[in-house]
Protein backbone atom coordinates (compact mmCIF):
# COMPACT_ATOMS: atom_id res chain seq x y z
CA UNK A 1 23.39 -8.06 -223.88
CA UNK A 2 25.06 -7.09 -220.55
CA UNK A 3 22.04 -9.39 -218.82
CA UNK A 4 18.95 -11.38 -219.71
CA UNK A 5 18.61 -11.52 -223.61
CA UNK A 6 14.23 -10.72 -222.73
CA UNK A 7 15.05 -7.90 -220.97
CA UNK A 8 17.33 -6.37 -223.12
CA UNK A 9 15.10 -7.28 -226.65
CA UNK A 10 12.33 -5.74 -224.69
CA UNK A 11 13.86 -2.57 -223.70
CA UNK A 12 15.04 -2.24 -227.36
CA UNK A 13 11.20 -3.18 -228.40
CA UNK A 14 10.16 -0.67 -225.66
CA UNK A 15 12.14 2.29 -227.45
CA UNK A 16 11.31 1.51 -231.09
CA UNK A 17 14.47 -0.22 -232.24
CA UNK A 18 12.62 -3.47 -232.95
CA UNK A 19 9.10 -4.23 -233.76
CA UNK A 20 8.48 -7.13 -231.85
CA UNK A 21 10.31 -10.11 -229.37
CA UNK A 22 10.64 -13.38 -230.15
CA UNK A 23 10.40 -15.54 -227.76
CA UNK A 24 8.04 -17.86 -225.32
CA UNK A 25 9.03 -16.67 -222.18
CA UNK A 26 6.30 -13.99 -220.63
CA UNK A 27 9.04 -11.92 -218.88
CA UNK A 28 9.57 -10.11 -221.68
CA UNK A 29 6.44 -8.12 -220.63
CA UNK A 30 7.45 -7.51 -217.12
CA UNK A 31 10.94 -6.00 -219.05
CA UNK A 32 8.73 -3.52 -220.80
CA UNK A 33 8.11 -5.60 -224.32
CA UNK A 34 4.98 -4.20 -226.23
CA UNK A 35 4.55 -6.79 -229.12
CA UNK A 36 5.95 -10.45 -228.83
CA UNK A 37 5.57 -13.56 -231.29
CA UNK A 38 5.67 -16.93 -229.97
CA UNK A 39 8.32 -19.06 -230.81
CA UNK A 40 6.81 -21.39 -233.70
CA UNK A 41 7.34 -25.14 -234.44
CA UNK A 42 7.03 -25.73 -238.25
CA UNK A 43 6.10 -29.02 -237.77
CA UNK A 44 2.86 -28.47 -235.57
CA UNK A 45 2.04 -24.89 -236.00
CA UNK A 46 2.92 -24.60 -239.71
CA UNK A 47 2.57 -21.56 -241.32
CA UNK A 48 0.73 -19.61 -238.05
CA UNK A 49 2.40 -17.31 -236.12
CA UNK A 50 0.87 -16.57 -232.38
CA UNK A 51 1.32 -12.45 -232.01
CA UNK A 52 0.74 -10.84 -228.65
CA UNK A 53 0.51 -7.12 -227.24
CA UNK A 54 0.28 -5.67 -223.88
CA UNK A 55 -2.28 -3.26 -224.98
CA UNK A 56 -4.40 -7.09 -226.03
CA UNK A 57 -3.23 -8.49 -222.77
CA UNK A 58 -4.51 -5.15 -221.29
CA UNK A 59 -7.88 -5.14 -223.14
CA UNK A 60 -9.54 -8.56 -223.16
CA UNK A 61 -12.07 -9.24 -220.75
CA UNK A 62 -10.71 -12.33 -219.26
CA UNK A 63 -6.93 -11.26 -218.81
CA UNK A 64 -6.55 -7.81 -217.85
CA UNK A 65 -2.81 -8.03 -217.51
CA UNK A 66 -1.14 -4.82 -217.14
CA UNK A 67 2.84 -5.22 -216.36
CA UNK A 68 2.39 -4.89 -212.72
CA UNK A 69 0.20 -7.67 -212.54
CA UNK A 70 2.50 -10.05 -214.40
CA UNK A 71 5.44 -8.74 -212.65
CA UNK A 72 3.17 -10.32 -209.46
CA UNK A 73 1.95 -13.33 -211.08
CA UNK A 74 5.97 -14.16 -211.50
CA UNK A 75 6.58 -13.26 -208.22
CA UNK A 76 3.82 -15.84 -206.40
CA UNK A 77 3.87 -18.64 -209.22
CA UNK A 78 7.52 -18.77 -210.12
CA UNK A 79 9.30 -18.03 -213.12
CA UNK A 80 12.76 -17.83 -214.70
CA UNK A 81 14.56 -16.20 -211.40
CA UNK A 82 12.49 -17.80 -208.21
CA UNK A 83 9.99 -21.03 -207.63
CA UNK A 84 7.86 -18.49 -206.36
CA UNK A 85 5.15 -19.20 -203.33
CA UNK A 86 4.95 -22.76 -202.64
CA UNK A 87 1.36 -24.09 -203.77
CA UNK A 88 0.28 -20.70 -205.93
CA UNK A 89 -0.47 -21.77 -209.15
CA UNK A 90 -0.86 -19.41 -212.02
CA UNK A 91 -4.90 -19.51 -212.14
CA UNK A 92 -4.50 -18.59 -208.06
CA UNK A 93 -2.32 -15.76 -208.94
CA UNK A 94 -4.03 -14.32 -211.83
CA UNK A 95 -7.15 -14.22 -209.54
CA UNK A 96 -5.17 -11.75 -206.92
CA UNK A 97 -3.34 -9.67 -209.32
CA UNK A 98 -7.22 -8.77 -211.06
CA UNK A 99 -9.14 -8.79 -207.60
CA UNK A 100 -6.50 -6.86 -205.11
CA UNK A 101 -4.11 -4.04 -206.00
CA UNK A 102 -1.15 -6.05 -204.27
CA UNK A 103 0.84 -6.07 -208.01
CA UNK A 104 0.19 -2.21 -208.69
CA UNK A 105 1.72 -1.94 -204.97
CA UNK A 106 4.53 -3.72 -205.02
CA UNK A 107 5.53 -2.86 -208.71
CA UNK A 108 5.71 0.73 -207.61
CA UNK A 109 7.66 0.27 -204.54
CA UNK A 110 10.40 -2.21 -205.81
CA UNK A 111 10.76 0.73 -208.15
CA UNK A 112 10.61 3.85 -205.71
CA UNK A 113 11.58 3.14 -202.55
CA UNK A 114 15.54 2.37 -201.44
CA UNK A 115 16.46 -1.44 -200.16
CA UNK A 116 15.52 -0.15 -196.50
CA UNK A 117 12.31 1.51 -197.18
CA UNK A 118 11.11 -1.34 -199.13
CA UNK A 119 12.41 -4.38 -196.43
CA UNK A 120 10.16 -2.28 -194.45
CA UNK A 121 7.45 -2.14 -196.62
CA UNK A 122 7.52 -5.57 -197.39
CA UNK A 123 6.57 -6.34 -193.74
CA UNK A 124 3.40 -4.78 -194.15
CA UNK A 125 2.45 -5.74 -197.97
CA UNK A 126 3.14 -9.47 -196.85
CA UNK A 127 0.86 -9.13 -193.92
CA UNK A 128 -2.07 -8.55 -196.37
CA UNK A 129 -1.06 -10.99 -199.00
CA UNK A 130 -1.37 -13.76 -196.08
CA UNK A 131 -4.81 -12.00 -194.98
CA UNK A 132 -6.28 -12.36 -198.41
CA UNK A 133 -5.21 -15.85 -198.51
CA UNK A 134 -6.28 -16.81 -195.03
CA UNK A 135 -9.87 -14.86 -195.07
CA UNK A 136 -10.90 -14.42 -198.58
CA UNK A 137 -12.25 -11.10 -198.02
CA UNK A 138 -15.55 -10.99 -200.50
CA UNK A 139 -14.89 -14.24 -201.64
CA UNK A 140 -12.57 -12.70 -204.10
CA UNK A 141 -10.80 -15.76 -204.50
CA UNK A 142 -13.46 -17.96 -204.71
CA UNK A 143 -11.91 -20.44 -201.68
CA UNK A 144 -9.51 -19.60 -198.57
CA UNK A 145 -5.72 -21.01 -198.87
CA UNK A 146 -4.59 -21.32 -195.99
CA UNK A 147 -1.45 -23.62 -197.05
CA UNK A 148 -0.29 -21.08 -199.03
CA UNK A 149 -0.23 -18.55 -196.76
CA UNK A 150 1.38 -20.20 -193.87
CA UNK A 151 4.26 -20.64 -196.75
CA UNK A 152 5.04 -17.31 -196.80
CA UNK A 153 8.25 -17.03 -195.39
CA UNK A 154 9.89 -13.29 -193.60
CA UNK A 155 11.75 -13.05 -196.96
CA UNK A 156 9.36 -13.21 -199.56
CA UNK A 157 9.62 -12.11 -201.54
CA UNK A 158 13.78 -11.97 -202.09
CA UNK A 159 14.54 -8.58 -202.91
CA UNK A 160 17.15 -9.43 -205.37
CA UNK A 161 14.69 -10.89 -207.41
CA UNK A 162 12.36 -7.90 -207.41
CA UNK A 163 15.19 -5.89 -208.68
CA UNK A 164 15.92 -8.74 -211.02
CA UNK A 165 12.96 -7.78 -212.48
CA UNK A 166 12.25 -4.08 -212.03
CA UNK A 167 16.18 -3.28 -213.23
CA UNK A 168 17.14 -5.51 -215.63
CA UNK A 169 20.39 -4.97 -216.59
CA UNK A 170 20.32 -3.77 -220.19
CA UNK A 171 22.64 -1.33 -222.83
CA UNK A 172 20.24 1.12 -221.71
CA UNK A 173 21.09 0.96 -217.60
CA UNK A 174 22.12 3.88 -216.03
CA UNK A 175 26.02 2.14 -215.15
CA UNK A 176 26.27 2.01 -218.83
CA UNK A 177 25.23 5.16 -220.23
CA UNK A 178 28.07 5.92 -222.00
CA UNK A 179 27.09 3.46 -224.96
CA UNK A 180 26.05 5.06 -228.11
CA UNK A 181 22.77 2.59 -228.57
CA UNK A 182 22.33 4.17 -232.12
CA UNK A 183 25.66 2.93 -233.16
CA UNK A 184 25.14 -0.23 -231.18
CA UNK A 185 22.25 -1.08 -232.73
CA UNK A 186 22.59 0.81 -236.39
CA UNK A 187 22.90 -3.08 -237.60
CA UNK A 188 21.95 -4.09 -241.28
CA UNK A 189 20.83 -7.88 -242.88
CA UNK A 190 23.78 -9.78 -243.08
CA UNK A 191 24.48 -13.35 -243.78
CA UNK A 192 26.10 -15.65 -240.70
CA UNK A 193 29.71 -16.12 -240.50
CA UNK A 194 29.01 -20.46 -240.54
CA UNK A 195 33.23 -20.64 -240.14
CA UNK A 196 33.14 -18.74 -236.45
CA UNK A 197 29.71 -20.73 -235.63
CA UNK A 198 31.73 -23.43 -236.35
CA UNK A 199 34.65 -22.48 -234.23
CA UNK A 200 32.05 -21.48 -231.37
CA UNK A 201 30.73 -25.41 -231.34
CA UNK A 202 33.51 -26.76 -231.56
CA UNK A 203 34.97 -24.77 -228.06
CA UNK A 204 31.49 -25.50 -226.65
CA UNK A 205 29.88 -28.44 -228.06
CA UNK A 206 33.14 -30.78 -229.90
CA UNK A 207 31.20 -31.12 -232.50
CA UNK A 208 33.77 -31.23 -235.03
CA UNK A 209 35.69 -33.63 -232.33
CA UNK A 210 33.30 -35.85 -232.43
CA UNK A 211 32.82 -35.79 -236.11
CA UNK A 212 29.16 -34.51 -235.83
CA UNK A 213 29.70 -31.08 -237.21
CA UNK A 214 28.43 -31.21 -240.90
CA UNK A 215 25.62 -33.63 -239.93
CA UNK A 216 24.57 -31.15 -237.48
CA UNK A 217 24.84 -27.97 -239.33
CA UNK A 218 23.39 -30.06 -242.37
CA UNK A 219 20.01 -30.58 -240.03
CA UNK A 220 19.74 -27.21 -238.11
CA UNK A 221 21.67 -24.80 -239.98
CA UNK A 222 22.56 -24.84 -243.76
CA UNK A 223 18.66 -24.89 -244.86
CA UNK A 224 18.28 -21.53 -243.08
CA UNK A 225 21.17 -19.85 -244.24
CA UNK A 226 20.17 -20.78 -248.02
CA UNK A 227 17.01 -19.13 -247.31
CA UNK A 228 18.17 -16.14 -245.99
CA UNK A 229 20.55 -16.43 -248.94
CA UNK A 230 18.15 -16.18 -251.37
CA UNK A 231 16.61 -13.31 -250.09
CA UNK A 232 19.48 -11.17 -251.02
CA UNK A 233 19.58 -8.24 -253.75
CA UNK A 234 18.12 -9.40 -256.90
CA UNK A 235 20.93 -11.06 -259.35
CA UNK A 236 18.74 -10.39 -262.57
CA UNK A 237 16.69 -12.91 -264.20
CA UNK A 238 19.27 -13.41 -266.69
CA UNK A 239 21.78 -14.35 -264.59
CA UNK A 240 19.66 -16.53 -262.66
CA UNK A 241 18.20 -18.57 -265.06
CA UNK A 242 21.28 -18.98 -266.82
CA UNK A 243 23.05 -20.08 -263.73
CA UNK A 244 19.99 -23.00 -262.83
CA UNK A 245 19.93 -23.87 -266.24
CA UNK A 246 23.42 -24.01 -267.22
CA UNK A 247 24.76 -25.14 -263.54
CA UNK A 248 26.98 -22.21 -263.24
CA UNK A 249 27.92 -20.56 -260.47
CA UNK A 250 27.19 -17.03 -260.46
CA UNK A 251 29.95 -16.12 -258.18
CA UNK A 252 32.50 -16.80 -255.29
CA UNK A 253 32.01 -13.77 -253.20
CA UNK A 254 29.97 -14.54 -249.33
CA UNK A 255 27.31 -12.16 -250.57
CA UNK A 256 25.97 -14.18 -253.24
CA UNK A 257 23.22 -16.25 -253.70
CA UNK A 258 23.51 -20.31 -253.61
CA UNK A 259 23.30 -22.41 -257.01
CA UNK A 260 20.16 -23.81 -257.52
CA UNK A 261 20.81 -27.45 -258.11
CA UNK A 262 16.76 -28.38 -258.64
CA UNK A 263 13.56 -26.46 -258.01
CA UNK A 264 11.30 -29.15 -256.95
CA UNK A 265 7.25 -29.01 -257.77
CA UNK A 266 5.25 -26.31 -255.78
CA UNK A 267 3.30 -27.35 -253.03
CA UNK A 268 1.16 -25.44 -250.20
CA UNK A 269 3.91 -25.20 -246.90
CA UNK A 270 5.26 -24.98 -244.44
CA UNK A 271 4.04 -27.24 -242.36
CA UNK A 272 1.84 -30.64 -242.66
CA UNK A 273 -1.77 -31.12 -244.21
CA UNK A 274 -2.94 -31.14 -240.81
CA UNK A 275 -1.99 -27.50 -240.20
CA UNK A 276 -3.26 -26.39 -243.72
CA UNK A 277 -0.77 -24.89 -245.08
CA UNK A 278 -1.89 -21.55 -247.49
CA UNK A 279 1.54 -20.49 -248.93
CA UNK A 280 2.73 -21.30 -252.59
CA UNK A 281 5.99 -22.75 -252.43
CA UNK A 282 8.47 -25.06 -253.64
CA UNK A 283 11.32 -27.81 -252.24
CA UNK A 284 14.53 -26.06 -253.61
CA UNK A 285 17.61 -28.21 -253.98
CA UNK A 286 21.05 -26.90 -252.95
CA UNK A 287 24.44 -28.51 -253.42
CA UNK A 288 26.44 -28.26 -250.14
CA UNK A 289 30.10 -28.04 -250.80
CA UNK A 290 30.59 -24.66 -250.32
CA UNK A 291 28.84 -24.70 -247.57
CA UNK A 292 31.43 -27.47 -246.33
CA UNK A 293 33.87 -25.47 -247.36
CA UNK A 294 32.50 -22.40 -245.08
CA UNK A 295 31.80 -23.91 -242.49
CA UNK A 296 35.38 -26.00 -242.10
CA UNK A 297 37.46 -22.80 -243.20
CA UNK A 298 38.56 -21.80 -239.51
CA UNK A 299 38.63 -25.25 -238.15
CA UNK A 300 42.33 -25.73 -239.38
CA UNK A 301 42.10 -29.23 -241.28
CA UNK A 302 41.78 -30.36 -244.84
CA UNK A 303 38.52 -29.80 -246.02
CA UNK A 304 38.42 -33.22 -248.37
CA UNK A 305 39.82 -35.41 -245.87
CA UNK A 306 37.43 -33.90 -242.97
CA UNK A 307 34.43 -34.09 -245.26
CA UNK A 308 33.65 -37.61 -246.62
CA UNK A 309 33.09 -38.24 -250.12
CA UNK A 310 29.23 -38.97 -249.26
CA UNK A 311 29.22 -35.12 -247.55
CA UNK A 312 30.73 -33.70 -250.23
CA UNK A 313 27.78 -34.53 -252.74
CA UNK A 314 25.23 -33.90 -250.00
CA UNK A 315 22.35 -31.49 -251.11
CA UNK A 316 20.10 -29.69 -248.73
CA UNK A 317 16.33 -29.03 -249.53
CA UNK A 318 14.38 -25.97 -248.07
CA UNK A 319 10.87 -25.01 -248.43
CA UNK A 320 10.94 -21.41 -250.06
CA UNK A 321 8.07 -19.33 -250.66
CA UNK A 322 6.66 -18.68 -254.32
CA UNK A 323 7.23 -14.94 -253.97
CA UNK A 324 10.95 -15.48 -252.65
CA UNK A 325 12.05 -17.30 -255.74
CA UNK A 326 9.91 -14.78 -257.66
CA UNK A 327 12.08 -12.03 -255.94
CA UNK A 328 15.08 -13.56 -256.62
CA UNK A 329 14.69 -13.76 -260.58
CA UNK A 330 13.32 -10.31 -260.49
């Protein structure tokens, strides 16, 4: 992405490329997102996934957040480019984006009007955020604030981060329209390449330096790229039971699946009791030297002299799904 990774998932959410954002960071809204899932923990949120949608955001009775009023709540109670107003709190700011039209106003303008036009508007648009604050017209805010207000400053807010916000820089930006975004993004399933993650940590992290490298990928890393793994094109039941049972390998090539060292019993996952878990699974054992082997192949060094004798009979276990296995064999 040419900018912020949000902005640039939410444009391609925006036009249909992808169904949905991952991510916990709200922005992607004010960027134009229309579906986002939360970024899960397995461990406390097991198997539930937290989905959200502007038109829900929209539509419930006690949020009513359209994309200019986010874009304002950012703007007065901070977020990922400013601190935002000194004192506003989110509940404070939610309150005037639903009970003034100061977001709708100052969503349009950072979009329409040139720098000039809108220093000049800003003069006028900051008078009657400080009014609001000061008088509490209606009681619309339930309580006057008059700390707040005296905190607004002759350049709030910074126009560089309205435009931070209202032109994200993305594939799709009008200094870059020369990309061909079908052919950027005409992308199929494909598996990692673990030897140039490798090569990437070790620039950025030393992790092979400091001898951490297959512990670490071990712990964050291999587990997921068995599972994704196993999801490949069927290999044939034949095949597949042949190679668990007989401890075969069914091939060298990247593409193929990993061997099956042990398919542990089935158990409800992911996730503890406590989140109560409702997917048949099971704990599926995988031998790790190719992985080694992988994931040292750029890294210039001798695989069995880099990988201890303990590493090299390592195993990882993943949770898989009852109806990925069942694919699998299929």
């Amino acid at each position: 992405a040419p900018g912020e990774a949000e902005a640039e998932l939410a444009t391609l959410n925006a036009r249909g490329y992808i169904d949905a954002v991952i991510t916990d960071d709200v922005d992607a809204f004010i960027f134009g997102a229309n579906t986002v899932i939360r970024t899960s923990n397995i461990n406390t949120d097991g198997d539930h996934i937290s989905i959200y949608t502007s038109q829900t955001f929209q539509d419930h009775p006690q949020v009513c957040l359209t994309v200019s009023r986010i874009f304002l709540i950012a703007i007065l109670s901070g977020g990922d480019y400013s601190k935002g107003l000194p004192g506003c709190g989110i509940k404070i700011a939610h309150t005037i984006s639903l009970r003034t039209t100061l977001g709708e106003e100052l969503y349009t303008a950072a979009h329409t009007l040139p720098r000039q036009e809108l220093t000049n508007y800003l003069n006028t648009w900051r008078k009657q955020l400080k009014a609001i604050l000061l008088e509490n017209p209606g009681n619309i805010l339930g309580a006057r604030y008059p700390a707040i207000a005296h905190a607004i400053s002759c350049k709030f807010p910074d126009l560089t981060i309205l435009q931070y916000y209202v032109n994200p820089s993305t594939s799709f930006s009008n200094d870059i329209e020369s990309i061909n975004i079908a052919e950027l993004y005409n992308c199929s399933l494909t598996q990692p390449d673990l030897s140039t993650m490798a090569v990437w940590c070790e620039k950025y992290f030393s992790w092979y330096s400091n001898g951490s490298i297959l512990d670490r990928f071990r712990s964050r890393v291999w587990s997921s790229i068995c599972t994704r793994a196993l999801m490949l094109p069927s290999i044939g039941i034949d095949v597949g039971i042949a190679t668990h049972v007989l401890g075969n390998s069914y091939n060298t090539t990247e593409s193929s699946r990993p061997h099956i060292l042990k398919i542990n019993r089935a158990s409800l996952g992911p996730g503890p009791p406590s989140k109560h878990p409702n997917v048949w699974g099971y704990s599926v054992q995988i031998p790790t030297y190719l992985l080694i082997q992988s994931t040292l192949s750029k890294l210039e060094l001798n695989i069995t002299t880099a990988a201890s004798t303990k590493s090299l009979n390592w195993h990882v276990s993943t949770w898989t799904t009852k109806s990925t296995l069942k694919y699998c064999f299929q």
